[in-house]
Protein backbone atom coordinates (compact mmCIF):
# COMPACT_ATOMS: atom_id res chain seq x y z
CA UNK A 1 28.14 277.65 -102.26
CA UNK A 2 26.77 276.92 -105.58
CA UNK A 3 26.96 272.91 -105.11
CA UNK A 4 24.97 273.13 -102.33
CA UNK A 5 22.29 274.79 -104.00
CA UNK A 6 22.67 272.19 -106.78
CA UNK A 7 22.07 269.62 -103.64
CA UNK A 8 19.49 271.19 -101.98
CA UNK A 9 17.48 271.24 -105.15
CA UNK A 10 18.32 267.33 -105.72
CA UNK A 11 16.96 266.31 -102.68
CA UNK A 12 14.17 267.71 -103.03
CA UNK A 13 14.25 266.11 -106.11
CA UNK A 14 14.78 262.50 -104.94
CA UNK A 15 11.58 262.91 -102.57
CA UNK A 16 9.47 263.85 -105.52
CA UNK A 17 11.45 261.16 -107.81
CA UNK A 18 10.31 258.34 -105.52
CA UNK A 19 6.42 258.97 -106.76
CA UNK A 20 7.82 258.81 -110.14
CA UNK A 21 5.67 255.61 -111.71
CA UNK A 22 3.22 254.62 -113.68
CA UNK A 23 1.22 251.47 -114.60
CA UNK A 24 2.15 249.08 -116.95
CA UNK A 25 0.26 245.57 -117.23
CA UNK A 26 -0.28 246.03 -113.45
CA UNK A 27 3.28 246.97 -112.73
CA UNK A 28 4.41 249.82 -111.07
CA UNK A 29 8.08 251.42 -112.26
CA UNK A 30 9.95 253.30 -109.54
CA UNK A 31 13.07 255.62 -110.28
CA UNK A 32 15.41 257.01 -107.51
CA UNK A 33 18.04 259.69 -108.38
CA UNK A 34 20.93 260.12 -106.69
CA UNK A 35 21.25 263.74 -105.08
CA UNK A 36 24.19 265.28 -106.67
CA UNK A 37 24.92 265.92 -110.52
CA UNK A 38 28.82 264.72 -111.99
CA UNK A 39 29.74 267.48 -114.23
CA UNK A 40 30.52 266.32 -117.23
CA UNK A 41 31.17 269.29 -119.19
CA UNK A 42 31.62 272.49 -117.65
CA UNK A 43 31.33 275.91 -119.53
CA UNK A 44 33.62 277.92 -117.11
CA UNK A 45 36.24 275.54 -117.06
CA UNK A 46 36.06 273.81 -119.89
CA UNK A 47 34.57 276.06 -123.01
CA UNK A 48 36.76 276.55 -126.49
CA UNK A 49 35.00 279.71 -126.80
CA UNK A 50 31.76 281.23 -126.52
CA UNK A 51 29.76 279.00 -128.12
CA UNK A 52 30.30 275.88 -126.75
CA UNK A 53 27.83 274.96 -125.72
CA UNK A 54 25.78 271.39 -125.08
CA UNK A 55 22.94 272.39 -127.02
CA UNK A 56 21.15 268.97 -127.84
CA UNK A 57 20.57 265.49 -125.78
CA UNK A 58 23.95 263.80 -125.04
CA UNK A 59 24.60 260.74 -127.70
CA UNK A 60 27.40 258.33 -126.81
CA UNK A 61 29.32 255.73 -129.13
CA UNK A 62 31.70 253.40 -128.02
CA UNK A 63 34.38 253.12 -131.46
CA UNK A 64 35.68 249.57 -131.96
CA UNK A 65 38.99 250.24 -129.87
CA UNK A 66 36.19 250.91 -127.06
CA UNK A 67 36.77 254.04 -126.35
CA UNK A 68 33.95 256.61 -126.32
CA UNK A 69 32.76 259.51 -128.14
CA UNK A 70 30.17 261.67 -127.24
CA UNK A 71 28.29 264.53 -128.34
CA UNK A 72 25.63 266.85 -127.03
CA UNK A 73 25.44 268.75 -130.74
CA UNK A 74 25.22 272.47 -131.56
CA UNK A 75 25.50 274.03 -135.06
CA UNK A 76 29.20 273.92 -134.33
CA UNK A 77 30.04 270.35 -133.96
CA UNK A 78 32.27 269.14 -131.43
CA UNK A 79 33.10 266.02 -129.62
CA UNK A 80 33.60 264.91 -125.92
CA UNK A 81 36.07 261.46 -125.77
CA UNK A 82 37.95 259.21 -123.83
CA UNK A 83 39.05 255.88 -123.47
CA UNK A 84 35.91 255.64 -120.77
CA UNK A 85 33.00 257.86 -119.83
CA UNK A 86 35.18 259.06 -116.60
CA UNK A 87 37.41 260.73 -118.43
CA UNK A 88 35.77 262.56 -121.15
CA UNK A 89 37.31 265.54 -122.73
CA UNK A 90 36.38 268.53 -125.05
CA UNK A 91 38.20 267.89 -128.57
CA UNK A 92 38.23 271.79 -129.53
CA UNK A 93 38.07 271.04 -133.30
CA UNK A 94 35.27 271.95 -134.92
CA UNK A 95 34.41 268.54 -136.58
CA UNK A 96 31.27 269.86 -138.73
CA UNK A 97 28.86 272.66 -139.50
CA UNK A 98 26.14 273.17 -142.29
CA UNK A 99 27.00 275.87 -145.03
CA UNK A 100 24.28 278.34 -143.78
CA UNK A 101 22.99 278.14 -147.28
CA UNK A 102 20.46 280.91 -148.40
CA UNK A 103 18.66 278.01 -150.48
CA UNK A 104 15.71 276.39 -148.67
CA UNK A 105 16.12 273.29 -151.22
CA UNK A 106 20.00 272.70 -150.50
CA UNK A 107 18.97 270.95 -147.02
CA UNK A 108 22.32 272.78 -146.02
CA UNK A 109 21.65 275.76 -143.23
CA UNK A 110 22.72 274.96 -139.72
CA UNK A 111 22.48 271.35 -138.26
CA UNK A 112 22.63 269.16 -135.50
CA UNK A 113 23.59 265.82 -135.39
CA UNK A 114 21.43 264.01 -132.59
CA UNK A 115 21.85 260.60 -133.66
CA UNK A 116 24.76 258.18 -134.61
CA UNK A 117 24.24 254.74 -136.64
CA UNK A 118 27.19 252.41 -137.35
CA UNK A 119 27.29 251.53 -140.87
CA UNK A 120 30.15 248.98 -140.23
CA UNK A 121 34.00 249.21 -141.24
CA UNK A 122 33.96 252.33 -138.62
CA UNK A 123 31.70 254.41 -140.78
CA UNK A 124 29.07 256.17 -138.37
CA UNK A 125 26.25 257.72 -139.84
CA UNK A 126 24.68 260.85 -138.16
CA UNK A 127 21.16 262.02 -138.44
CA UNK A 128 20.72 265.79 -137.77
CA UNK A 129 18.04 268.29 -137.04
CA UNK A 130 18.71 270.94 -140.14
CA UNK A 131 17.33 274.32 -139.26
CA UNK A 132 16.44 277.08 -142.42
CA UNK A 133 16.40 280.54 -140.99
CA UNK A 134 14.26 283.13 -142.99
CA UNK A 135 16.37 285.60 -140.32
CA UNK A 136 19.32 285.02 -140.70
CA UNK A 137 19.36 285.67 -144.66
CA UNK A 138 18.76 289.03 -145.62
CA UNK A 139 15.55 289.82 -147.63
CA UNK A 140 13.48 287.05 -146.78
CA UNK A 141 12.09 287.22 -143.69
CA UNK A 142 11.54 289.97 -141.06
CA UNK A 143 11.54 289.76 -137.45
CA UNK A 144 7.97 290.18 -136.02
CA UNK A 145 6.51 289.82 -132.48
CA UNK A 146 5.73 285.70 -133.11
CA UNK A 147 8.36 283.40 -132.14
CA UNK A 148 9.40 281.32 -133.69
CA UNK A 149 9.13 282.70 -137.31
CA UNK A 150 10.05 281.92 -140.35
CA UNK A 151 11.48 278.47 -139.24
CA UNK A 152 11.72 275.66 -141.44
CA UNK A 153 12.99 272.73 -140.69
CA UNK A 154 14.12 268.93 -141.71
CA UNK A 155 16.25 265.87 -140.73
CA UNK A 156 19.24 265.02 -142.81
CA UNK A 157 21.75 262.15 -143.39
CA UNK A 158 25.46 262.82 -142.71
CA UNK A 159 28.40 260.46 -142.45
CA UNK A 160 31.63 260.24 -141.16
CA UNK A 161 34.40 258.31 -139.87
CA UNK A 162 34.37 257.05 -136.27
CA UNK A 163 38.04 258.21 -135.32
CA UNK A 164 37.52 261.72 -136.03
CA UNK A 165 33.27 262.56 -136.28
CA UNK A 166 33.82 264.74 -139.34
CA UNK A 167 30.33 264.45 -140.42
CA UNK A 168 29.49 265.38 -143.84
CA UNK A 169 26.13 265.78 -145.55
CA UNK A 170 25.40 262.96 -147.68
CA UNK A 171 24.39 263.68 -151.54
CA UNK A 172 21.35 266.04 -152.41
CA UNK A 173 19.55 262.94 -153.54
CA UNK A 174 20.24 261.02 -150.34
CA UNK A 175 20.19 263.90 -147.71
CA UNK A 176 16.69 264.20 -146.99
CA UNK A 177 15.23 261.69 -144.38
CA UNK A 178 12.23 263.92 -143.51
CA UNK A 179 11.05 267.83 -144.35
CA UNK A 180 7.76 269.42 -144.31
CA UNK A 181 4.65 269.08 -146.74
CA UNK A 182 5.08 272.61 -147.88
CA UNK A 183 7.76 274.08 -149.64
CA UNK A 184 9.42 277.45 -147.86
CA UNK A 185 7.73 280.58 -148.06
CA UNK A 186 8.17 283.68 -145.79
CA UNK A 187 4.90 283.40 -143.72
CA UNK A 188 5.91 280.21 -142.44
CA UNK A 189 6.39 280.01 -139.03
CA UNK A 190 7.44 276.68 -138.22
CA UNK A 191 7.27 273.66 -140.45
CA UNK A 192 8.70 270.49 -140.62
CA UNK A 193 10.77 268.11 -138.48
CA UNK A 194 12.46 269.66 -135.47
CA UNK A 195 14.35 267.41 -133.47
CA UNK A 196 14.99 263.34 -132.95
CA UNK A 197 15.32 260.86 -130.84
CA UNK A 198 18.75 258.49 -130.84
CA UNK A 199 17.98 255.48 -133.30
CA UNK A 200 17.44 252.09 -131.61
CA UNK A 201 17.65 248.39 -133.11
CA UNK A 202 15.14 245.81 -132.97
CA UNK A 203 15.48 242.37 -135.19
CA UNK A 204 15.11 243.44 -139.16
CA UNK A 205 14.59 247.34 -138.23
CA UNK A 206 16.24 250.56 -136.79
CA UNK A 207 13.96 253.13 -135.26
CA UNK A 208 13.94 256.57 -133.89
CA UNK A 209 11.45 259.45 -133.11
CA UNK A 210 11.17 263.05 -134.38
CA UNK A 211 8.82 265.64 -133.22
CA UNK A 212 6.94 267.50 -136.15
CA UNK A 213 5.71 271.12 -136.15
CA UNK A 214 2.67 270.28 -138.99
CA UNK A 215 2.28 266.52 -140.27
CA UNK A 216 1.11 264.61 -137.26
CA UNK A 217 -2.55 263.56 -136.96
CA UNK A 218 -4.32 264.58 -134.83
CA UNK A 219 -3.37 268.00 -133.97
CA UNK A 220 -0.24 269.17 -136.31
CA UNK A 221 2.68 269.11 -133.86
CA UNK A 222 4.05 265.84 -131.82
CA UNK A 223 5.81 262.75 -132.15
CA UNK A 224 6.10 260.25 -134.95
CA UNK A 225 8.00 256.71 -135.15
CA UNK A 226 10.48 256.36 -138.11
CA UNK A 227 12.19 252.90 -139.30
CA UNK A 228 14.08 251.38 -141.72
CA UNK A 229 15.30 248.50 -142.56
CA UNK A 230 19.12 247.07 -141.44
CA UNK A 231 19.66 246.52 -145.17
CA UNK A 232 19.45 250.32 -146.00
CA UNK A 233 19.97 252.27 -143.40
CA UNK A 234 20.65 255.49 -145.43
CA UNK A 235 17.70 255.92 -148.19
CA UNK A 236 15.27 253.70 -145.93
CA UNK A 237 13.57 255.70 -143.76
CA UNK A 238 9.48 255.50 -143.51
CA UNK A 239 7.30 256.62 -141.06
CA UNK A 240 4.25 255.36 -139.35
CA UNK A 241 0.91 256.58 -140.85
CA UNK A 242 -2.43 254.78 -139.61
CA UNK A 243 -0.69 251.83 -138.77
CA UNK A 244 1.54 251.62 -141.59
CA UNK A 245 5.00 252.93 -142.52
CA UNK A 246 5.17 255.35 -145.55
CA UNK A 247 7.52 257.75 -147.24
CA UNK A 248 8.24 260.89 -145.00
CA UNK A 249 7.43 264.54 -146.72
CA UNK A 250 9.65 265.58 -149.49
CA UNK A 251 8.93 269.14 -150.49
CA UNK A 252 12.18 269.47 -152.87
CA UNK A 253 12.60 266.10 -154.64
CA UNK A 254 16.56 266.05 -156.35
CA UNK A 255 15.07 263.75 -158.51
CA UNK A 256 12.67 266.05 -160.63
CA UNK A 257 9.61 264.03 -158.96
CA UNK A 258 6.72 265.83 -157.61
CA UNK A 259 6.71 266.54 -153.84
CA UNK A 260 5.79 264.59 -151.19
CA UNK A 261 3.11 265.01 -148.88
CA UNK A 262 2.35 262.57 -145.80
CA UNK A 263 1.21 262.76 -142.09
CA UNK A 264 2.33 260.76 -139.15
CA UNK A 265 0.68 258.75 -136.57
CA UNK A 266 1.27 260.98 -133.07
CA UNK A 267 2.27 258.94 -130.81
CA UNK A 268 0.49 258.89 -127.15
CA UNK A 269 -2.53 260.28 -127.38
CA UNK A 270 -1.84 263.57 -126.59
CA UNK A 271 -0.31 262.57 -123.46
CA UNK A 272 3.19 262.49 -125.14
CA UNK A 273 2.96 266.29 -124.64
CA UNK A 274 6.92 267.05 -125.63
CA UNK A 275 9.54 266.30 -128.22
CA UNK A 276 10.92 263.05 -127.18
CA UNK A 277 14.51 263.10 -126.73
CA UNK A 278 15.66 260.16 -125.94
CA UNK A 279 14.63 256.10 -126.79
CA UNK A 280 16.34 253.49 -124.72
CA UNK A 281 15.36 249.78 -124.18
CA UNK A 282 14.49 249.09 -120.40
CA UNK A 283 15.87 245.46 -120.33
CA UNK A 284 14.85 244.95 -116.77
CA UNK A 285 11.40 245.70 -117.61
CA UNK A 286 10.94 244.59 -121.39
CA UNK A 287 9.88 248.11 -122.30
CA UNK A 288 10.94 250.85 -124.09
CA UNK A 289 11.41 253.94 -122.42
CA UNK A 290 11.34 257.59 -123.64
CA UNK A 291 11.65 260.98 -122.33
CA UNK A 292 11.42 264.72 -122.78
CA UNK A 293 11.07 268.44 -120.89
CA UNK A 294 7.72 269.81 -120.34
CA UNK A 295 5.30 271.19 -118.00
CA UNK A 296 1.94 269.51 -116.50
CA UNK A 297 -0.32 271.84 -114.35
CA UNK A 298 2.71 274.17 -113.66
CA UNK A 299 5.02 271.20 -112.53
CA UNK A 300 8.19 271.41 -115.11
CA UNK A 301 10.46 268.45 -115.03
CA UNK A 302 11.90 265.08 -116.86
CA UNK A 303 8.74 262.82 -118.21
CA UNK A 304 8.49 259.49 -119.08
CA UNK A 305 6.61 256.70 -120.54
CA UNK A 306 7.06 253.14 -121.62
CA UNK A 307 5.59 250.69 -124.68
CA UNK A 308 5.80 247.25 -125.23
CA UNK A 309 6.01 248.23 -129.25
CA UNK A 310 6.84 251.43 -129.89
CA UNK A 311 3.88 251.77 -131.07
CA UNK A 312 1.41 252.05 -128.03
CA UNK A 313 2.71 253.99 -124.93
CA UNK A 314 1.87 254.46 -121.59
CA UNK A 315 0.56 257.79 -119.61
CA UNK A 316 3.72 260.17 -119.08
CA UNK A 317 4.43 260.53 -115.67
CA UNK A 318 7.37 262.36 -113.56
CA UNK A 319 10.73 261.32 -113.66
CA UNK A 320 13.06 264.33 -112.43
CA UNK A 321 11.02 267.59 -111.26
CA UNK A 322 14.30 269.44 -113.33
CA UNK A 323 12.71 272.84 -114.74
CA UNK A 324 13.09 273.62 -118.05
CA UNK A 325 14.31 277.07 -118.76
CA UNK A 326 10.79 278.09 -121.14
CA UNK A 327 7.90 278.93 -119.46
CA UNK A 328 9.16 281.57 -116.08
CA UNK A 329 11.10 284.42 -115.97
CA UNK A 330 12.71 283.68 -113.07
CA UNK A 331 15.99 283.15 -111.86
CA UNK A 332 18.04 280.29 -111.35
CA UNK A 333 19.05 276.67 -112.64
CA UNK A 334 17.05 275.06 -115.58
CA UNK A 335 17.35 271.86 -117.36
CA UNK A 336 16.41 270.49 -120.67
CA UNK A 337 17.60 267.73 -123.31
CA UNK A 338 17.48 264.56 -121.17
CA UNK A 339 19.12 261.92 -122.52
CA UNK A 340 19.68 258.47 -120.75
CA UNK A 341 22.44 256.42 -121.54
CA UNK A 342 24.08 253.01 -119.41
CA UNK A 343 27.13 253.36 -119.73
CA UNK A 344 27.72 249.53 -119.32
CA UNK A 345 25.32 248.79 -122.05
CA UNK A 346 26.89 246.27 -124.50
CA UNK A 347 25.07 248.74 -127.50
CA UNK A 348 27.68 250.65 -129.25
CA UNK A 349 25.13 252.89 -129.59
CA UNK A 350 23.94 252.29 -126.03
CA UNK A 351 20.30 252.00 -126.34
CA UNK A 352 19.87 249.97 -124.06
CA UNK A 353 19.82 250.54 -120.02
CA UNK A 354 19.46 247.52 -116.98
CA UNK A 355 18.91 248.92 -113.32
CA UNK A 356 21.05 251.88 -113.31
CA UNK A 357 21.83 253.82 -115.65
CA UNK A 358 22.63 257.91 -116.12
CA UNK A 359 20.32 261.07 -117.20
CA UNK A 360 21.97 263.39 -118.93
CA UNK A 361 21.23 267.46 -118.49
CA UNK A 362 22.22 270.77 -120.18
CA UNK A 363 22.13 272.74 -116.98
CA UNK A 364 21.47 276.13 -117.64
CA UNK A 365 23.03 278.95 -114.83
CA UNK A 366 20.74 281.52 -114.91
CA UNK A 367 21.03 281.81 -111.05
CA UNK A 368 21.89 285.78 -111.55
CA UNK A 369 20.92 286.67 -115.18
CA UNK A 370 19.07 285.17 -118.09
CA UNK A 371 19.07 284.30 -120.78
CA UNK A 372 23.42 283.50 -120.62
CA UNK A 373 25.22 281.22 -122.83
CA UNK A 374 26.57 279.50 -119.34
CA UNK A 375 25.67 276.05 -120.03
CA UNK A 376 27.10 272.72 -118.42
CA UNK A 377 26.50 269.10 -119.61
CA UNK A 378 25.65 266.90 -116.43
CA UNK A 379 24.73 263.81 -115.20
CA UNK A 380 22.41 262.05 -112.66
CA UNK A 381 22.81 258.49 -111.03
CA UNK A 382 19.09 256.86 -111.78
CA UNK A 383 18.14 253.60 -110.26
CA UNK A 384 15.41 251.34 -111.04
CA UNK A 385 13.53 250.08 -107.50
């Protein structure tokens, strides 16, 4: 049966979970997962059609009446809620979608929204990964052997209202929080900011992290630390850059300015070797937490590291040994876009986890044939030793 095969593979993963640790001040963390997944989503059951599909890390809000929303974006927009996170549903409704503009400059292809703000008076603003396809508009780009190509890419500021998620793109002149240092040309083949992390609160500032295909130092791709200040939340955005925080790339100023051109700090050292997808405050360790999919010397899975600052992080080590589906041909279930969230975190936003707390997965059920758009959203019990 397919659940057993789903607990066969977590035990095995809770005896390689058990090593998961690494050194911190002379501490040691410890993680134990419990063996089988809660489905929180599932694409056989539960799909409005074809597409939907959990296609980004799972972000939860709890709206002022307490119930929650959640959302684990795709390029069609929809939302998971319920008055509590046992009994979230699919709302059907497409609640937002870019305009799969042919302009680079509009900031207004495809997007997804992978990280919710509260402005106050139930206003929620959403920052999205905004993807420009030289492929998918006719004369600009042709397909070629590289992947990806002709990929350009930037984060932009949306907003809508908390009882409904109807994001909409903010203003031209507001829009952009990041974009590349080069301005779209067809032999690009990826530039810009990909993906982010949830945004987080500390004292005076918000933060989040994005991965960059071309503007981190050293080495072009990795992960850079954003902020802003409470007070402007929208236009405020700056990134880190030798030690200080400057204004991100602009190449398409609405403002009839020049461009701007800027690199980012990477954070890790190298070690930090995928796009962080998630940013959570460890409260019973004083740390903050990240993690992402990758591969170290052929062992796929969940990694992790911690920081006192955000600033300086640890070495990644192991957290889940979940495969992500890139990398093998082979045949059978993959994971990718953790995401942790407590769900009895007093963060409306919930960035903030004690000694349990939930990792979320996209499963992917390639068991028989691959790639399929058979996707579930799921969950594992985590515990702090």
């Amino acid at each position: 049966m397919r659940m057993e095969r789903w607990n066969a593979l977590a035990w095995l993963a809770l005896l390689l979970l058990m090593m998961g640790r690494v050194a911190i001040a002379g501490e040691q963390l410890h993680f134990s997962v419990f063996p089988e997944p809660e489905v929180v989503y599932s694409y056989e059951r539960q799909r409005c059609d074809w597409r939907t599909i959990p296609d980004s890390p799972a972000r939860a809000y709890r709206r002022q009446d307490g119930s929650i929303a959640l959302i684990a974006a795709h390029f069609r927009n929809r939302v998971l809620e319920g008055s509590s996170f046992a009994d979230l549903r699919t709302d059907c409704s497409i609640v937002s979608q870019g305009g799969e503009s042919a302009d680079p400059a509009a900031l207004d292809d495809r997007f997804w929204v992978q990280s919710l703000i509260p402005l106050g008076g139930g206003r929620v603003l959403g920052l999205a990964s905004q993807e420009f396809s030289g492929l998918r508009h006719d004369g600009l780009c042709a397909k070629g052997p590289g992947k990806p190509e002709c990929w350009y890419l930037s984060l932009v500021a949306l907003e809508a209202d908390e009882r409904d998620f109807s994001f909409k793109l903010l203003p031209r002149g507001q829009r952009l929080v990041a974009g590349s240092n080069e301005r779209f040309d067809t032999n690009t083949k990826a530039a810009g900011f990909l993906t982010l992390s949830n945004t987080v609160f500390d004292r005076e500032y918000a933060y989040f992290i994005a991965w960059t295909e071309d503007a981190a130092e050293p080495g072009g791709r990795g992960n850079c630390l954003f902020r802003a200040p409470r007070s402007d939340l929208v236009t405020g955005w700056r990134m880190m850059s030798r030690g200080s925080f400057v204004q991100p790339p602009n190449p398409y100023p609405a403002d009839g300015q020049k461009p701007v051109r800027a690199t980012c700090d990477r954070l890790g050292n190298g070690d930090m070797s995928g796009k962080v997808r998630s940013l959570i405050r460890l409260e019973s360790r004083n740390l903050w937490m990240v993690v992402w999919s990758t591969r170290v010397n052929d062992t796929g899975g969940v990694y992790y590291a911690t920081s006192p600052d955000l600033r300086n992080w640890s070495a990644a080590a192991l957290l889940a040994p979940f495969d992500p589906p890139w990398g093998t041909t082979e045949k059978k279930a993959y994971y990718d876009y953790p995401s942790i969230i407590d769900h009895d975190s007093p963060s409306p936003v919930f960035q903030t986890a004690g000694s349990t707390f939930y990792l979320y997965l996209t499963r992917f059920n390639w068991q028989t044939k691959r790639p399929t758009m058979n996707r579930d959203l799921v969950r594992f019990k985590v515990t702090v030793d």
